[in-house]
N, C-alpha and C. Protein backbone atom coordinates (compact mmCIF):
# COMPACT_ATOMS: atom_id res chain seq x y z
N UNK A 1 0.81 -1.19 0.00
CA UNK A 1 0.00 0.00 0.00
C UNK A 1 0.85 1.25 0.00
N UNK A 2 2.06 1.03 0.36
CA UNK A 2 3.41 2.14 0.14
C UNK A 2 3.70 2.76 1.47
N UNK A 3 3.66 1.70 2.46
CA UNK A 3 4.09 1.92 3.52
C UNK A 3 3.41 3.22 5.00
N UNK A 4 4.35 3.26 5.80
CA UNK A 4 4.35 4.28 6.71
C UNK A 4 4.56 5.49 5.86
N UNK A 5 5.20 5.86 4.80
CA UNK A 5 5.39 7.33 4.74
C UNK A 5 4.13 7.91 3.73
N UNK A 6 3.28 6.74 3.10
CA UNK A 6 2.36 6.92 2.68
C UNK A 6 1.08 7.23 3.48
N UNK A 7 0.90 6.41 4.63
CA UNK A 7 0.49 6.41 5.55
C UNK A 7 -0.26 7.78 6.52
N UNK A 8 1.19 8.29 6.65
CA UNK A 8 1.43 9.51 7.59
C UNK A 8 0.93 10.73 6.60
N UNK A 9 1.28 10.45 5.02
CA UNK A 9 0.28 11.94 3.95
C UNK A 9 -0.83 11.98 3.95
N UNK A 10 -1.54 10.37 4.61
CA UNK A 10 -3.26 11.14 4.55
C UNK A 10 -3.14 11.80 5.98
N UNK A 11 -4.09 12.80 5.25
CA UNK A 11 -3.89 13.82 6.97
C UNK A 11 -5.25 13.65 7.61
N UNK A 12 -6.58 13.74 6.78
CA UNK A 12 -7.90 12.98 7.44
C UNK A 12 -8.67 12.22 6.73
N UNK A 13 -9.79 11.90 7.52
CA UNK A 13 -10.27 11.03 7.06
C UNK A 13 -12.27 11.70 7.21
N UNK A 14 -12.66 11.89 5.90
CA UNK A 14 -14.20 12.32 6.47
C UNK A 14 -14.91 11.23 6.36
N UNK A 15 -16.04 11.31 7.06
CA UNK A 15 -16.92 10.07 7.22
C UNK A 15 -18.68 11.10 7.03
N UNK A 16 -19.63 10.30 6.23
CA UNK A 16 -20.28 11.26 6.07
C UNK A 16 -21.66 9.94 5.94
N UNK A 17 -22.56 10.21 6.83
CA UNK A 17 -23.47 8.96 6.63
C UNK A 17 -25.23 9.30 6.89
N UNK A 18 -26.10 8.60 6.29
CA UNK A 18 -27.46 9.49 7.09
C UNK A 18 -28.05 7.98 7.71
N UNK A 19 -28.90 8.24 8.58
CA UNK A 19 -29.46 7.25 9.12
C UNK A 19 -30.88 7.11 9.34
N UNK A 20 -31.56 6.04 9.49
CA UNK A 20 -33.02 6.20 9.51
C UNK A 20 -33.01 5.02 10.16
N UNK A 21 -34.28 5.38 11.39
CA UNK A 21 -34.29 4.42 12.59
C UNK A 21 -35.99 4.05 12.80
N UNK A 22 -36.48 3.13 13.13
CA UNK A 22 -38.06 2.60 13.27
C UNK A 22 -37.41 2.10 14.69
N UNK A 23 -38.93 2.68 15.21
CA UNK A 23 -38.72 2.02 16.74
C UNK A 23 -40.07 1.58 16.95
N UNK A 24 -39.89 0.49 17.41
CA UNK A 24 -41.14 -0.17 17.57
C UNK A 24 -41.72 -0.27 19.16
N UNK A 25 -43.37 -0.57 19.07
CA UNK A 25 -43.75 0.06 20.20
C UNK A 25 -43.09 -1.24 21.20
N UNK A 26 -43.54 -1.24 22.57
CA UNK A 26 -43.22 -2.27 23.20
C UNK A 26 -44.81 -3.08 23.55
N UNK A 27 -45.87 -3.49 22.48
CA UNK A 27 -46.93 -3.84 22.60
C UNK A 27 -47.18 -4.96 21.90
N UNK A 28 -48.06 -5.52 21.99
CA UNK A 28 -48.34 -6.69 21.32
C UNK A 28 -48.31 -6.60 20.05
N UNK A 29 -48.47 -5.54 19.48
CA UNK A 29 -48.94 -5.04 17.77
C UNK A 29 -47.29 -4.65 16.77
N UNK A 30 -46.01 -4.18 18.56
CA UNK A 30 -44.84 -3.89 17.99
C UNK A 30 -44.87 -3.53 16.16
N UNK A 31 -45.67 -2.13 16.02
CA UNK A 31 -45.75 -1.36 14.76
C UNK A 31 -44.72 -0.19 15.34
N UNK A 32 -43.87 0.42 13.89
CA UNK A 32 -43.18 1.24 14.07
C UNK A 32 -43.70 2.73 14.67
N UNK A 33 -43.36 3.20 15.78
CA UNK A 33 -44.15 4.37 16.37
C UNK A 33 -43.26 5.73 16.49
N UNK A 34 -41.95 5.49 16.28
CA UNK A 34 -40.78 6.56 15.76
C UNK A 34 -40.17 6.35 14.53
N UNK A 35 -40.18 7.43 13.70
CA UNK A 35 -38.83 7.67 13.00
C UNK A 35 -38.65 8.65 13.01
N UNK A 36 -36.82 8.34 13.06
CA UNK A 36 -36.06 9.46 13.48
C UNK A 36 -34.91 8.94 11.90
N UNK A 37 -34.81 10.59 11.75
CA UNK A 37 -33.38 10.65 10.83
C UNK A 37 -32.62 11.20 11.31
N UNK A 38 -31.32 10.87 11.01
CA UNK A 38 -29.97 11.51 11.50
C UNK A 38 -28.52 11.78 10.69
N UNK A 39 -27.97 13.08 10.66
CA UNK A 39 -26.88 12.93 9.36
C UNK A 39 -26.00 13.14 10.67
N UNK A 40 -24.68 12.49 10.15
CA UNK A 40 -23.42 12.58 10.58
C UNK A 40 -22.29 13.42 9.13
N UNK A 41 -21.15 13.82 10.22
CA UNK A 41 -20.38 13.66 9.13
C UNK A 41 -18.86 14.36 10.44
N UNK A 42 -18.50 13.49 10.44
CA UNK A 42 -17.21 13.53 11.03
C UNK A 42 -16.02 13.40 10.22
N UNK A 43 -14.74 14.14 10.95
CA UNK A 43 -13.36 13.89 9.88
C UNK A 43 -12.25 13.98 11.27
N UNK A 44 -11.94 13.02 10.94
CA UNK A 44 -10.72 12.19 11.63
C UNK A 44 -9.43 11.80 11.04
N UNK A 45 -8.55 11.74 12.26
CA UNK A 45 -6.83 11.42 11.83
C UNK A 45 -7.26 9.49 12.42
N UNK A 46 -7.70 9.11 11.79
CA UNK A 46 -8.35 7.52 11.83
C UNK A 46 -7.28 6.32 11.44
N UNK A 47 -6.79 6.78 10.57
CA UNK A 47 -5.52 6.26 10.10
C UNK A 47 -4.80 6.03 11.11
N UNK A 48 -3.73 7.36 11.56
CA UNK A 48 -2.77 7.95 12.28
C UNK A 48 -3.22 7.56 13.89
N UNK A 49 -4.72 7.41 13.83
CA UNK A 49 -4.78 7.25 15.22
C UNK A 49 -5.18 5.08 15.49
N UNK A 50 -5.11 4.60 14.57
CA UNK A 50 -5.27 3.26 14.50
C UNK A 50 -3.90 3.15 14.76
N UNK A 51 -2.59 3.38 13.93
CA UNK A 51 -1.35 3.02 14.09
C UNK A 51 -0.54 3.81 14.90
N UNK A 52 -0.97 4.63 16.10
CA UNK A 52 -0.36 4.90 16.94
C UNK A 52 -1.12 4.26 18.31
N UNK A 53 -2.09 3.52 18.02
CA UNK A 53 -2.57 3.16 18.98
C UNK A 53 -2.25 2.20 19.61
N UNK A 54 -1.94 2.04 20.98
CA UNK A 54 -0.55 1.04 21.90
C UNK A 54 -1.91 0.02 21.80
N UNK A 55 -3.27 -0.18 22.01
CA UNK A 55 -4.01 -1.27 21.77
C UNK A 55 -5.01 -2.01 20.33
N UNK A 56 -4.05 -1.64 19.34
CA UNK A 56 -4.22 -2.19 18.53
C UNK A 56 -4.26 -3.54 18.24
N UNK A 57 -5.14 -4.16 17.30
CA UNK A 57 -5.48 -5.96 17.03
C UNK A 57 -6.18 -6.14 16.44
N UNK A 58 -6.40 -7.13 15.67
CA UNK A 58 -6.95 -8.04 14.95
C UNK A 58 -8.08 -8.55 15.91
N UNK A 59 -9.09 -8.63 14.83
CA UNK A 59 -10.58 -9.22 15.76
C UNK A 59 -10.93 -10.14 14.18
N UNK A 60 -11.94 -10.85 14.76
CA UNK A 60 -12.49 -11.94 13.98
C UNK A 60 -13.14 -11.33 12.60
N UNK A 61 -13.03 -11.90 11.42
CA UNK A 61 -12.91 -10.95 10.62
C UNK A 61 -15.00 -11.02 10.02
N UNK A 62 -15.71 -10.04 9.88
CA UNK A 62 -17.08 -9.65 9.45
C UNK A 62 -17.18 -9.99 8.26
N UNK A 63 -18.21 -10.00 7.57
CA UNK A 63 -18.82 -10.06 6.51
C UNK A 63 -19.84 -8.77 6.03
N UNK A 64 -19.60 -7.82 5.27
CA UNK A 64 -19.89 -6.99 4.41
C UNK A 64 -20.05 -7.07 3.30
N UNK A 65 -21.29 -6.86 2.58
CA UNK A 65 -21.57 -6.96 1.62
C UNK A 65 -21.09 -8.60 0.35
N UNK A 66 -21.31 -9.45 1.63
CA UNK A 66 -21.13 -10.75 1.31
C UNK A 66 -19.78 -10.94 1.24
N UNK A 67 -18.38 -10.00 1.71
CA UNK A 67 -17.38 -10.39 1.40
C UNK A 67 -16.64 -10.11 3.19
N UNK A 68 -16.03 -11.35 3.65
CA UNK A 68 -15.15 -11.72 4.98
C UNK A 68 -14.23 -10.34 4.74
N UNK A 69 -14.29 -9.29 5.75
CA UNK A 69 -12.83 -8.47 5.96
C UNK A 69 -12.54 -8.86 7.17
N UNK A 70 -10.90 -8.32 7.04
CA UNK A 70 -10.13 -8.17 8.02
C UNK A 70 -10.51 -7.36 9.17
N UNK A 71 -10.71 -7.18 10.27
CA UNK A 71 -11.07 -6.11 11.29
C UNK A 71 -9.83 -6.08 12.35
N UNK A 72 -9.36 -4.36 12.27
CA UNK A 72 -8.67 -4.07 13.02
C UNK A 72 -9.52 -3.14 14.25
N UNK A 73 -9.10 -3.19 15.54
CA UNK A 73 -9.69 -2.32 16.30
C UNK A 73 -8.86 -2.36 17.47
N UNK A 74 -9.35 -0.93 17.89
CA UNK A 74 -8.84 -0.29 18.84
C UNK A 74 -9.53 0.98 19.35
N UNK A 75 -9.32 1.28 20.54
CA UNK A 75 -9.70 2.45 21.09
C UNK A 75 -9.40 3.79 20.83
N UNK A 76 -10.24 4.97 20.35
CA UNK A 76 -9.68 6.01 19.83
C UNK A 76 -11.19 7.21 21.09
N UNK A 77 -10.45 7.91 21.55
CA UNK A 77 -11.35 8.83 22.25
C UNK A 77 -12.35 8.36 23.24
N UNK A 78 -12.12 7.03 23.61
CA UNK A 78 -13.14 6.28 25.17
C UNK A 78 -13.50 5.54 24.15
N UNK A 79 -13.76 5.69 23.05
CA UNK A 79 -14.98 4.63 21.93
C UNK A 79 -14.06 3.34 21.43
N UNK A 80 -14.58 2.18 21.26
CA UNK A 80 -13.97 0.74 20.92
C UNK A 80 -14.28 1.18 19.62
N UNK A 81 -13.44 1.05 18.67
CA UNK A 81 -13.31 0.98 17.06
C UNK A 81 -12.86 0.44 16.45
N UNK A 82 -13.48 -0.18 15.07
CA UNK A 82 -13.08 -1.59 14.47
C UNK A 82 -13.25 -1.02 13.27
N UNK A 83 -12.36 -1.35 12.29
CA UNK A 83 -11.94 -0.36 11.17
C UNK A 83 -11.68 -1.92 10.33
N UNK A 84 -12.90 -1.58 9.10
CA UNK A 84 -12.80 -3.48 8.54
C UNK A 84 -12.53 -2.93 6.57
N UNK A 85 -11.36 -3.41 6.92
CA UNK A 85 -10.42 -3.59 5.93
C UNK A 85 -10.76 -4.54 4.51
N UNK A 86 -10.86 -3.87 3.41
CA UNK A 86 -11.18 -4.34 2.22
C UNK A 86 -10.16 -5.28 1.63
N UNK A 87 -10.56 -6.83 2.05
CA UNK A 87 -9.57 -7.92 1.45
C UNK A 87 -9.07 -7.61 0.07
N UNK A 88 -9.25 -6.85 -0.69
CA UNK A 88 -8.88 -6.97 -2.38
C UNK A 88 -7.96 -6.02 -2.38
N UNK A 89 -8.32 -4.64 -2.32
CA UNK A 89 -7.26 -3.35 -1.89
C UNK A 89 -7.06 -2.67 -1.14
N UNK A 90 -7.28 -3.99 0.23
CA UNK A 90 -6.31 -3.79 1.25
C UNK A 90 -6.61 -1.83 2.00
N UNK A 91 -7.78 -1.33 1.67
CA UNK A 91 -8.09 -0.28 2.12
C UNK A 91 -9.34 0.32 3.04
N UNK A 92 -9.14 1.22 3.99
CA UNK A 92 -10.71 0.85 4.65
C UNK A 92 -12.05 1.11 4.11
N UNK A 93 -12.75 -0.08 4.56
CA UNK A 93 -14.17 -0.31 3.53
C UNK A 93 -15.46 0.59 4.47
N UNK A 94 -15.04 -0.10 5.94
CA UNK A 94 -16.34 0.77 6.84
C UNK A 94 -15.73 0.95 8.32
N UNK A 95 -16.18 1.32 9.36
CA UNK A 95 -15.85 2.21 10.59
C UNK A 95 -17.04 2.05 10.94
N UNK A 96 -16.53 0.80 12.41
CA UNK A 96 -17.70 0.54 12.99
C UNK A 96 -17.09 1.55 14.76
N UNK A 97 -18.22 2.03 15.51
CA UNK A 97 -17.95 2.53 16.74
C UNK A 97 -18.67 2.34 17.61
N UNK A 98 -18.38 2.08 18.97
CA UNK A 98 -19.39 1.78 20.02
C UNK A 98 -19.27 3.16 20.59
N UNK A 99 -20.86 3.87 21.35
CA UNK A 99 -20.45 4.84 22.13
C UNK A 99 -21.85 4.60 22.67
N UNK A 100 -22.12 5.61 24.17
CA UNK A 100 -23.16 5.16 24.71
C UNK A 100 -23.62 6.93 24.28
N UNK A 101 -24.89 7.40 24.07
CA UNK A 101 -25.01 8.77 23.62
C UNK A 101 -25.91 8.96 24.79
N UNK A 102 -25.72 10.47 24.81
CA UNK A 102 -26.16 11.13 25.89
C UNK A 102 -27.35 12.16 25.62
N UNK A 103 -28.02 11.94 24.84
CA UNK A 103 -29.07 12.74 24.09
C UNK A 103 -30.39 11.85 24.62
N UNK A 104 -31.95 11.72 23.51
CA UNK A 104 -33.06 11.51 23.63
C UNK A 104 -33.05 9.93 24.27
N UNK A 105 -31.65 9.30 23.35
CA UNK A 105 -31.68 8.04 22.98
C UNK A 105 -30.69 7.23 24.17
N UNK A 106 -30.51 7.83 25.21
CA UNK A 106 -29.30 7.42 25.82
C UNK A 106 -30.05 5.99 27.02
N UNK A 107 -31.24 5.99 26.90
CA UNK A 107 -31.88 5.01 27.68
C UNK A 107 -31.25 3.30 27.01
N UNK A 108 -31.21 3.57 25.42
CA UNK A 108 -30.69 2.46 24.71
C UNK A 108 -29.43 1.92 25.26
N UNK A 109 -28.61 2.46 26.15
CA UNK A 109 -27.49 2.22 26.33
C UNK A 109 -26.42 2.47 25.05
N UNK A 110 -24.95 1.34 25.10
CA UNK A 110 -24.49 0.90 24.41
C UNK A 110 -24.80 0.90 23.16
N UNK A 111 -24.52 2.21 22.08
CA UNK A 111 -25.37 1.62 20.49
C UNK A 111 -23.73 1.63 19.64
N UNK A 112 -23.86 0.97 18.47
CA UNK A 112 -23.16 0.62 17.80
C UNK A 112 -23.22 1.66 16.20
N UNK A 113 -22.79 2.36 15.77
CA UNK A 113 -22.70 2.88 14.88
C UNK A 113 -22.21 2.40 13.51
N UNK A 114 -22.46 1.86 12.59
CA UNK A 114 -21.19 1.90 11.00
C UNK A 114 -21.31 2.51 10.73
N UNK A 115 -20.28 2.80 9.89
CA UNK A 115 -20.15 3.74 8.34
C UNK A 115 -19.53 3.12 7.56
């Protein structure tokens, strides 16, 4: 992929995603009784901060879009992050993150984010 000095020239990384959520009631009928949309768009040293990270590793590798990647993860800012690597060119495909949010939704606990 051309190494560390290739590495270190990407300087960020944007991430830009929308989301759409059905929440279902907690009733016998469990019909969708929220939707909520949500845009993100974050930009990160994701790279730089995977390979400086002292707890970096290999995790069991996912399936995306019918194809097994590699998953690297590690902790970046309190959040567990797993960064799953495109077997063919070896480049990142999606950015998964755990965080617990502190907004409407924070009763959910623990939610899991991709991109």
């Amino acid at each position: 992929m051309g190494g560390r000095e290739r590495l270190e020239a990407v300087k960020s990384l944007r991430l830009e995603g929308a989301q759409h959520t059905l929440l279902a009631e907690q009733s016998y009928r469990q019909e969708p009784f929220i939707t909520a949309y949500a845009r993100t768009r974050e930009e990160i040293e994701l790279l730089l901060a995977a390979s400086n990270a002292p707890d970096l590793h290999f995790e069991a590798p996912q399936r995306v879009r019918g194809t097994l990647h590699p998953v690297l993860a590690f902790n970046w800012q309190g959040r567990a992050v797993h960064l799953l690597i495109n077997p063919f060119n070896h480049l990142p495909d999606a950015v998964e993150s755990v965080a617990v949010f502190y907004d409407h939704w924070w009763q959910w606990g623990r939610c899991c984010a991709s991109i």
